[in-house]
C-alpha atoms as a PDB file:
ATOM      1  CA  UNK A   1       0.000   0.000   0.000  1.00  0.00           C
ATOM      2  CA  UNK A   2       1.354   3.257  -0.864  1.00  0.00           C
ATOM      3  CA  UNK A   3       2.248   6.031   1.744  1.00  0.00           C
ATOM      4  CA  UNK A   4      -0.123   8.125  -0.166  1.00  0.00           C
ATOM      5  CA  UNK A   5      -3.018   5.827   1.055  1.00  0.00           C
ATOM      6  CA  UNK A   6      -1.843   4.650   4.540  1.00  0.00           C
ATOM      7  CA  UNK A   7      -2.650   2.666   7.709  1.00  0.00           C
ATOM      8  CA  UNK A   8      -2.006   4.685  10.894  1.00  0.00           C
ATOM      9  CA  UNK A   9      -0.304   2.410  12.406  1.00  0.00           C
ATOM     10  CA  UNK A  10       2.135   1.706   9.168  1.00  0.00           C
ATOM     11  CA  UNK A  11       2.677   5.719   9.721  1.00  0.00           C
ATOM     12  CA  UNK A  12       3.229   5.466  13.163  1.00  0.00           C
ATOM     13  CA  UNK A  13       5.842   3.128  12.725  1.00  0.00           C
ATOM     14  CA  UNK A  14       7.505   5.132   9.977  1.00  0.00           C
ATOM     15  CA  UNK A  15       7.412   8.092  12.127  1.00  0.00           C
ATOM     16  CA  UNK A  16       9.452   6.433  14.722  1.00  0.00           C
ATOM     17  CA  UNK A  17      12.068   5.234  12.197  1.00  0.00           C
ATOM     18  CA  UNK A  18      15.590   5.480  11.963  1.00  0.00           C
ATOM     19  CA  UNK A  19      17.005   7.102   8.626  1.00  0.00           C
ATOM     20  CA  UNK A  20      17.884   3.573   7.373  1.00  0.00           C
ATOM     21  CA  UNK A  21      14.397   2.159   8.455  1.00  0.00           C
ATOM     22  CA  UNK A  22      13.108   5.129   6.562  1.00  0.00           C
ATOM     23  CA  UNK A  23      14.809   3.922   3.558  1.00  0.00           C
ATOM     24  CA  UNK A  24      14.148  -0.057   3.930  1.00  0.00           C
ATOM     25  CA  UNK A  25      10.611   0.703   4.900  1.00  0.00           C
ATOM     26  CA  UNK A  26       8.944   2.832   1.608  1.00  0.00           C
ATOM     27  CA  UNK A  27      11.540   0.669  -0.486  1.00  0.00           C
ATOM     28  CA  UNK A  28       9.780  -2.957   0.561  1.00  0.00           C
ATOM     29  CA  UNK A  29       6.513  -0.712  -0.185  1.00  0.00           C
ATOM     30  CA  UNK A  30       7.517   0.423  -3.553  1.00  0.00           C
ATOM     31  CA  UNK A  31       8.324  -2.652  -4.363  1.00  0.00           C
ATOM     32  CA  UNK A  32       4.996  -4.502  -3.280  1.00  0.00           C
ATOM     33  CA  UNK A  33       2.795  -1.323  -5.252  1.00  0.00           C
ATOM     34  CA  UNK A  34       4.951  -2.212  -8.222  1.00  0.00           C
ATOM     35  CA  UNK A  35       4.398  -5.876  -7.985  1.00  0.00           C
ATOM     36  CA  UNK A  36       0.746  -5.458  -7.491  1.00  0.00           C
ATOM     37  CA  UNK A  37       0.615  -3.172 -10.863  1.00  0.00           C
ATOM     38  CA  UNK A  38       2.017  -6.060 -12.930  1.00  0.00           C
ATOM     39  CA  UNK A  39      -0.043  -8.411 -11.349  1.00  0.00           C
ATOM     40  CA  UNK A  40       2.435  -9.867  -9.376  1.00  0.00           C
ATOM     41  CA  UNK A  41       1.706 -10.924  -5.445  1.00  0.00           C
ATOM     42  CA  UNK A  42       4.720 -10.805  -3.142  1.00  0.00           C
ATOM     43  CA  UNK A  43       2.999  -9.243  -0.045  1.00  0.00           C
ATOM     44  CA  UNK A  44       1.698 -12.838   1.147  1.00  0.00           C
ATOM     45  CA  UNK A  45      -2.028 -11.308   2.015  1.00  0.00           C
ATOM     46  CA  UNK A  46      -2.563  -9.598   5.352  1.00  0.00           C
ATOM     47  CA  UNK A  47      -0.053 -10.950   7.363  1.00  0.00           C
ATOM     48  CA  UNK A  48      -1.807  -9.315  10.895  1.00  0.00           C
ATOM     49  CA  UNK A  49      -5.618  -9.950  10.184  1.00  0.00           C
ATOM     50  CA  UNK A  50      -5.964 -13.038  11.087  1.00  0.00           C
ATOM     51  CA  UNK A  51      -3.740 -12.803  14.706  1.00  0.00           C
ATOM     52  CA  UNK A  52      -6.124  -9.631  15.774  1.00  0.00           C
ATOM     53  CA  UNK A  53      -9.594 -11.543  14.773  1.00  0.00           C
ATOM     54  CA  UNK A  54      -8.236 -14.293  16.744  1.00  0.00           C
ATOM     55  CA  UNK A  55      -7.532 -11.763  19.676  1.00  0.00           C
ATOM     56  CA  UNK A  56     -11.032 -10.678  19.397  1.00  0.00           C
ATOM     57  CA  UNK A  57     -12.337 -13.858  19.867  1.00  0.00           C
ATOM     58  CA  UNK A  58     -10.450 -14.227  22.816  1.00  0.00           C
ATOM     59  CA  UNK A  59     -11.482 -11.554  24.380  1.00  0.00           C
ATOM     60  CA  UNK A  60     -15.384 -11.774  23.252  1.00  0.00           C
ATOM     61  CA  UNK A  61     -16.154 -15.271  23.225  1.00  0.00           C
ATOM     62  CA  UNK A  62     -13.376 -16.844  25.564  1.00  0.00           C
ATOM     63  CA  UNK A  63     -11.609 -18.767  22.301  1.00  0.00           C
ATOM     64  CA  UNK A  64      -8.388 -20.796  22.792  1.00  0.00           C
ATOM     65  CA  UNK A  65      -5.985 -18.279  22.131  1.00  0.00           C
ATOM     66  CA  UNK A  66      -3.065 -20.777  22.012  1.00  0.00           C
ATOM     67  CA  UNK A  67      -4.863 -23.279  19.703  1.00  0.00           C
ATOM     68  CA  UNK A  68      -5.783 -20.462  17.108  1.00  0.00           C
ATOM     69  CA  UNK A  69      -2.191 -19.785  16.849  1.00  0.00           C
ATOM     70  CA  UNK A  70      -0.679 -22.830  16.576  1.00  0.00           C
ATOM     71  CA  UNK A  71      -3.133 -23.544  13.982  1.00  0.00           C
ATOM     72  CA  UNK A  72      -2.204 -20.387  12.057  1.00  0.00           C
ATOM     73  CA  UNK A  73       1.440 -21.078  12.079  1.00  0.00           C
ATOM     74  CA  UNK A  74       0.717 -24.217  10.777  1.00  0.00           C
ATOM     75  CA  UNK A  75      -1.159 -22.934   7.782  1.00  0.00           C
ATOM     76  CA  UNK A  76       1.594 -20.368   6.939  1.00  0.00           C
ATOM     77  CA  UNK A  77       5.341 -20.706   8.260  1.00  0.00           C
ATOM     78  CA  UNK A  78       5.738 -17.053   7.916  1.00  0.00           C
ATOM     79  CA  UNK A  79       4.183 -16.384  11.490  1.00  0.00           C
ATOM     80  CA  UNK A  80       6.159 -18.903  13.334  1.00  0.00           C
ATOM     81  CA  UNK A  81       7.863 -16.352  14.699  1.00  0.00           C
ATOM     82  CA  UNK A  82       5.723 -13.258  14.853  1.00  0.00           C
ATOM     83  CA  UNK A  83       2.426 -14.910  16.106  1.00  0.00           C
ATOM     84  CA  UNK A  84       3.205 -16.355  19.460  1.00  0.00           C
ATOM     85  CA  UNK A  85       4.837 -13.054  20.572  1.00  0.00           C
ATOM     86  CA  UNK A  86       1.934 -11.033  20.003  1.00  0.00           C
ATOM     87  CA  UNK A  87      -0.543 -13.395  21.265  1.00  0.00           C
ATOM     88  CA  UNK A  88       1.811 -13.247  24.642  1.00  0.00           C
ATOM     89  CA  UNK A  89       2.266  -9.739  24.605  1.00  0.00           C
ATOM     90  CA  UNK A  90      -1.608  -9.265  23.900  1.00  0.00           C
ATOM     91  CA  UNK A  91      -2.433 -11.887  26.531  1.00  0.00           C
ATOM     92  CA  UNK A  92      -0.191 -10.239  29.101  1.00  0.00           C
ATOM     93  CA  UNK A  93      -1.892  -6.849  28.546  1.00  0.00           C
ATOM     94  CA  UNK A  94      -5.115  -7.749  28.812  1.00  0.00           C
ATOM     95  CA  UNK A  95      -5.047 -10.480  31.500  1.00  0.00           C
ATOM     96  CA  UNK A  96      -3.186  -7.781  33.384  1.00  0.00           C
ATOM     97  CA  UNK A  97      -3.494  -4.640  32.874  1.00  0.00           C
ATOM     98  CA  UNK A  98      -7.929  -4.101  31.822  1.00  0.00           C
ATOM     99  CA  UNK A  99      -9.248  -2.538  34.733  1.00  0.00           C
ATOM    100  CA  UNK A 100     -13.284  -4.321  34.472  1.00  0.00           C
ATOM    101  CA  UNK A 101     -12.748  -7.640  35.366  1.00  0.00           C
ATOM    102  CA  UNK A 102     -16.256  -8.281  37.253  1.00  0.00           C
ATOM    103  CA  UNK A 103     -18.355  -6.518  33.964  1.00  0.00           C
ATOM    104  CA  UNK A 104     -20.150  -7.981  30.980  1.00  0.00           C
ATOM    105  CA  UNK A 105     -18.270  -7.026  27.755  1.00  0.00           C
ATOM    106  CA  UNK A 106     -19.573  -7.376  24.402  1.00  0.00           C
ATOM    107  CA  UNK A 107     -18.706  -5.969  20.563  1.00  0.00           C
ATOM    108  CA  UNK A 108     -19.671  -2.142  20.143  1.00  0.00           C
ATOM    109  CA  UNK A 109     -22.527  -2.121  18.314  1.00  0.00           C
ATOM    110  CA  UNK A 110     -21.116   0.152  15.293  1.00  0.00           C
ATOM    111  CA  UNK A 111     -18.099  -0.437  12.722  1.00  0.00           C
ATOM    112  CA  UNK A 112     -15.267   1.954  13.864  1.00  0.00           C
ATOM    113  CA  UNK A 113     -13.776   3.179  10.275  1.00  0.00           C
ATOM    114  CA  UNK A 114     -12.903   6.091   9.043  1.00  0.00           C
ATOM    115  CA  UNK A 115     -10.117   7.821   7.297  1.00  0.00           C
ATOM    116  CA  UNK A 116      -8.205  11.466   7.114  1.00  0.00           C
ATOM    117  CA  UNK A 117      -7.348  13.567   4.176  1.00  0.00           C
ATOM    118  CA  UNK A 118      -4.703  15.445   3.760  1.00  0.00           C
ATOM    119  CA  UNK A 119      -5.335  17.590   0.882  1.00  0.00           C
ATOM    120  CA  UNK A 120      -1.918  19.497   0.972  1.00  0.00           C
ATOM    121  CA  UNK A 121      -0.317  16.343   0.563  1.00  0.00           C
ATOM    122  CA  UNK A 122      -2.474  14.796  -1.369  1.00  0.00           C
ATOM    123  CA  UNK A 123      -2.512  11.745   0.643  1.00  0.00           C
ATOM    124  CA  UNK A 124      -4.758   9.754   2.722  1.00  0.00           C
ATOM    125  CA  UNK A 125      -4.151   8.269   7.098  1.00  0.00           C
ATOM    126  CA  UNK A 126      -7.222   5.223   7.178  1.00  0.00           C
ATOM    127  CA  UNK A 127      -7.847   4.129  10.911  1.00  0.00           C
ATOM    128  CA  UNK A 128      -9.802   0.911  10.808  1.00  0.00           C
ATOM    129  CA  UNK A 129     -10.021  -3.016  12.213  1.00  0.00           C
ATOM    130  CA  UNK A 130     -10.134  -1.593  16.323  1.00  0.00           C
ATOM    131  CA  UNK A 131     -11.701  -4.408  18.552  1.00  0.00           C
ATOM    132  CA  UNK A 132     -14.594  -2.062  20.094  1.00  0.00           C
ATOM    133  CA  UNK A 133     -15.391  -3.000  23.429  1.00  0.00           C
ATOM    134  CA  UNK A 134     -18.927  -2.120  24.587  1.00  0.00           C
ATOM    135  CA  UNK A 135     -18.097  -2.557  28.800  1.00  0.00           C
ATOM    136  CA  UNK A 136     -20.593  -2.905  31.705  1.00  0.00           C
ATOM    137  CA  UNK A 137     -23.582  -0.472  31.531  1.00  0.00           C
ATOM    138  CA  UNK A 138     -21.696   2.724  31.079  1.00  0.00           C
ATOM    139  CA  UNK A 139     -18.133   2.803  28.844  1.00  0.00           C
ATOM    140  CA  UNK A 140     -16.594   1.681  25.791  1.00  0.00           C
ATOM    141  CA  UNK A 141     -13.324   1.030  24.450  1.00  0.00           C
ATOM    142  CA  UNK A 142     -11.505   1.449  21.249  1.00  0.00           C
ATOM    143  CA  UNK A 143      -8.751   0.036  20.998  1.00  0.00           C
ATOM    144  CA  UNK A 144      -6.373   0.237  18.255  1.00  0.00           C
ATOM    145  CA  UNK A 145      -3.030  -2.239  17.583  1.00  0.00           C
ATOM    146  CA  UNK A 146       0.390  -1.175  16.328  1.00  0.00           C
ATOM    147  CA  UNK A 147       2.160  -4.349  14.930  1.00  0.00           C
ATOM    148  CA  UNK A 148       5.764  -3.675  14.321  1.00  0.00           C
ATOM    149  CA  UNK A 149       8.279  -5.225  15.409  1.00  0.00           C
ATOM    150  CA  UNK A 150      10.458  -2.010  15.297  1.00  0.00           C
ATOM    151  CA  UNK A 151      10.363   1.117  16.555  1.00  0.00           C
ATOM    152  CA  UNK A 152       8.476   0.184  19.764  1.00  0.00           C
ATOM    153  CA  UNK A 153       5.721   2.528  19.530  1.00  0.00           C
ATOM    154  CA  UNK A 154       6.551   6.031  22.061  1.00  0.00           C
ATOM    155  CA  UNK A 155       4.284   8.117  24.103  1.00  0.00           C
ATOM    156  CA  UNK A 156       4.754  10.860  21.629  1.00  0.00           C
ATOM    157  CA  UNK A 157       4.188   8.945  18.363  1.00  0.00           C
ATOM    158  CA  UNK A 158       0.709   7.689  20.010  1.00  0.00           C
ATOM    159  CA  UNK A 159      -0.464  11.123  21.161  1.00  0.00           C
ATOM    160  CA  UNK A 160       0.261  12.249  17.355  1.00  0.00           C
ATOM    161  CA  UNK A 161      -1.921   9.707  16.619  1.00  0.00           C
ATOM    162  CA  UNK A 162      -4.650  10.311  19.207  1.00  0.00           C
ATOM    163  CA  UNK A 163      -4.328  13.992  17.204  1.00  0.00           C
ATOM    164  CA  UNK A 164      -5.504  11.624  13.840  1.00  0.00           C
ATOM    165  CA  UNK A 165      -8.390   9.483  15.823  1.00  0.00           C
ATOM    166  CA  UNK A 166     -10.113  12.218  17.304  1.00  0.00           C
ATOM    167  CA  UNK A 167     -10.129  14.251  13.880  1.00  0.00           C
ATOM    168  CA  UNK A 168     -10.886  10.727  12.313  1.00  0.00           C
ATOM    169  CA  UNK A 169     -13.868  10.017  14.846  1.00  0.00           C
ATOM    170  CA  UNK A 170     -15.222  12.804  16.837  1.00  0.00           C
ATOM    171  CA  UNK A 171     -18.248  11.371  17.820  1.00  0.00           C
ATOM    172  CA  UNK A 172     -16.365   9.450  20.437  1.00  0.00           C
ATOM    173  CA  UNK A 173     -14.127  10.720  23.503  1.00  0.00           C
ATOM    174  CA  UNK A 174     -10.440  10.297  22.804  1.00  0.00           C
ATOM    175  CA  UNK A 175     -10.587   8.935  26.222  1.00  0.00           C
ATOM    176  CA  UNK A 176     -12.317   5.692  25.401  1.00  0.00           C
ATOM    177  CA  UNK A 177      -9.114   5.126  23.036  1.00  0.00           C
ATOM    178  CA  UNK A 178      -6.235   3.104  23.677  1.00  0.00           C
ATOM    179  CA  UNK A 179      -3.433   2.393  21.013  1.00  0.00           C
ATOM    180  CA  UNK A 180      -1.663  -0.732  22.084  1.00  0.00           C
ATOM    181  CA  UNK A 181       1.741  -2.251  20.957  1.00  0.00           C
ATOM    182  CA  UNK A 182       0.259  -5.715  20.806  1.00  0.00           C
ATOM    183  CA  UNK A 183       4.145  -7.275  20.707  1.00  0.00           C
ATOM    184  CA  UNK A 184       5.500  -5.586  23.746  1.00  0.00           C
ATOM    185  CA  UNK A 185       1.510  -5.713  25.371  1.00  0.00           C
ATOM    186  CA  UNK A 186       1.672  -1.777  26.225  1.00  0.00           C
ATOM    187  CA  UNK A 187      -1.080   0.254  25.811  1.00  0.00           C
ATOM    188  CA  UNK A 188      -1.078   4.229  25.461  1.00  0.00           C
ATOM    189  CA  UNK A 189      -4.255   6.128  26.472  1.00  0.00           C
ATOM    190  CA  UNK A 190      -4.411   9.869  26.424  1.00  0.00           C
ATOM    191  CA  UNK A 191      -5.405  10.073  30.430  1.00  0.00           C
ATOM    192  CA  UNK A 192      -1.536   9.174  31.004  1.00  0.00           C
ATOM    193  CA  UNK A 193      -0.135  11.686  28.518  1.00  0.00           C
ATOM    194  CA  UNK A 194      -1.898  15.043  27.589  1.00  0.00           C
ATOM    195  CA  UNK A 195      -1.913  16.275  24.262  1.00  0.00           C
ATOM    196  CA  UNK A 196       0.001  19.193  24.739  1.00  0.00           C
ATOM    197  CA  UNK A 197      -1.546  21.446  21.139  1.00  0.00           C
ATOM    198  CA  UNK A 198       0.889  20.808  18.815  1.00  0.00           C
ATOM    199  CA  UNK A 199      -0.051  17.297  17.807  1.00  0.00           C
ATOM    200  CA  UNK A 200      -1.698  18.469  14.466  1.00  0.00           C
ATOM    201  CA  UNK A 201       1.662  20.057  13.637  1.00  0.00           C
ATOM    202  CA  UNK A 202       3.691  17.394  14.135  1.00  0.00           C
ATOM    203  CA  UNK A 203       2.081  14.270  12.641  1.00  0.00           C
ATOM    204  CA  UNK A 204       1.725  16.808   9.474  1.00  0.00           C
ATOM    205  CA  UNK A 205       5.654  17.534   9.694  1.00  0.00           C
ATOM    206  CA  UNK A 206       6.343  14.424   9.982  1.00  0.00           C
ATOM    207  CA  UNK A 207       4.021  12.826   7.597  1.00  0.00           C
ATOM    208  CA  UNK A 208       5.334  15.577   4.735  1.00  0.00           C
ATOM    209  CA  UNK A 209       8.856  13.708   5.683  1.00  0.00           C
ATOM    210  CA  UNK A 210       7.773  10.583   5.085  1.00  0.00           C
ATOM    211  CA  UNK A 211       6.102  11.361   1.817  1.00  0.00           C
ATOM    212  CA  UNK A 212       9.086  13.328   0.390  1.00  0.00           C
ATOM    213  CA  UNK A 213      11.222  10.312   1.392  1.00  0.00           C
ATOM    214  CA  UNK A 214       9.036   8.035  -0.371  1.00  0.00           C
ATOM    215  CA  UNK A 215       9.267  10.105  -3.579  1.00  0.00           C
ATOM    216  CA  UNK A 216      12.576  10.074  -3.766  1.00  0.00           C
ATOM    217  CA  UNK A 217      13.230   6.600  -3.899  1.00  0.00           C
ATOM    218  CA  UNK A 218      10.307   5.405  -6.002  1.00  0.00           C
ATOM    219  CA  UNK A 219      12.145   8.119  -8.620  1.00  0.00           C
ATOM    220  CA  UNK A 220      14.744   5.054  -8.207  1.00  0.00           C
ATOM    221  CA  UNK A 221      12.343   2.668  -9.418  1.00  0.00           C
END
């Protein structure tokens, strides 16, 4: 998927990248748009789908969390490694760390989906695929998973993108979100770390950096 049509949390990661990641990263995506437009397939489908439908089973109907994974390694090698240490990490934080232990949960009621346009960059931020959590009688929770392995996701990247889910969704509280780094099962909510005002800035900053990287080495291509 191009930068110019991106995940959040694809951005997120790219925001907290290293000047080589920031070359490696829009190079394996260059590569993958390019394949795609000569209908070639190298991206091996959607490698984190099927790990976060199988965490919201766990969580919503009490599935065997070890099972599911086992029996999605076995159906693709490629998440031998990955899949156990995000379904520990995800275990671990919400075994742990979810603070309504003694209420019912069940799905929110409404698809959580939306996406940001950037019209001076002529680009696109989608934030989709949260596990909604209608809790108890009274609150809700939206939570929303970075994958990557690296960066580790920082408290400033995820208040940037708290900036980009309350613009995306302001029908809900930013409070009822949570952006969790499912492999190191840490969550970020904005109660623990106020947006100080200059969160539009940044994530715009930044995001212009990323594009203009991007640019530059598809010219290579």
């Amino acid at each position: 998927m191009s930068f110019k049509k991106v995940h959040l949390r694809k951005l997120l990661a790219a925001f907290g990248s290293t000047e080589q990641k920031l070359v490696t990263l829009p190079r394996a995506d260059i590569r993958q748009e390019l394949a795609k437009a000569v209908g070639e397939n190298k991206g091996g489908g959607d490698f984190h789908g099927p790990f976060w439908s199988d965490a919201k089973d766990y969580v919503l109907m009490g599935s065997d969390f070890d099972q599911r994974t086992q029996l999605r390694v076995q159906a693709n090698k490629r998440r031998e490694l990955l899949y156990p240490s995000l379904k520990n990490g995800f275990v671990d934080w919400w075994e742990n760390k979810k603070r309504f232990n003694n209420e019912h949960i069940r799905p929110f009621p409404s698809a959580i989906k939306n996406q940001v346009d950037f019209p001076e960059l002529d680009a696109t931020v989608k934030a989709e695929n949260f596990m909604g959590l209608s809790i108890g009688d009274g609150y809700k929770r939206l939570i929303y998973p970075y994958f990557s392995e690296s960066p580790p996701l920082s408290a400033d990247h995820a208040r940037i993108g708290w900036w980009l889910l309350s613009t995306a969704f302001p029908q809900h509280s930013i409070e009822d979100f949570r952006i969790l780094d499912v492999l190191r099962g840490s969550s970020f909510s904005v109660q623990e770390s106020d947006l100080t005002g200059n969160e539009e800035h940044t994530f715009k900053q930044l995001f212009a950096r990323t594009l203009r990287r991007w640019n530059d080495l598809r010219e290579e291509y």
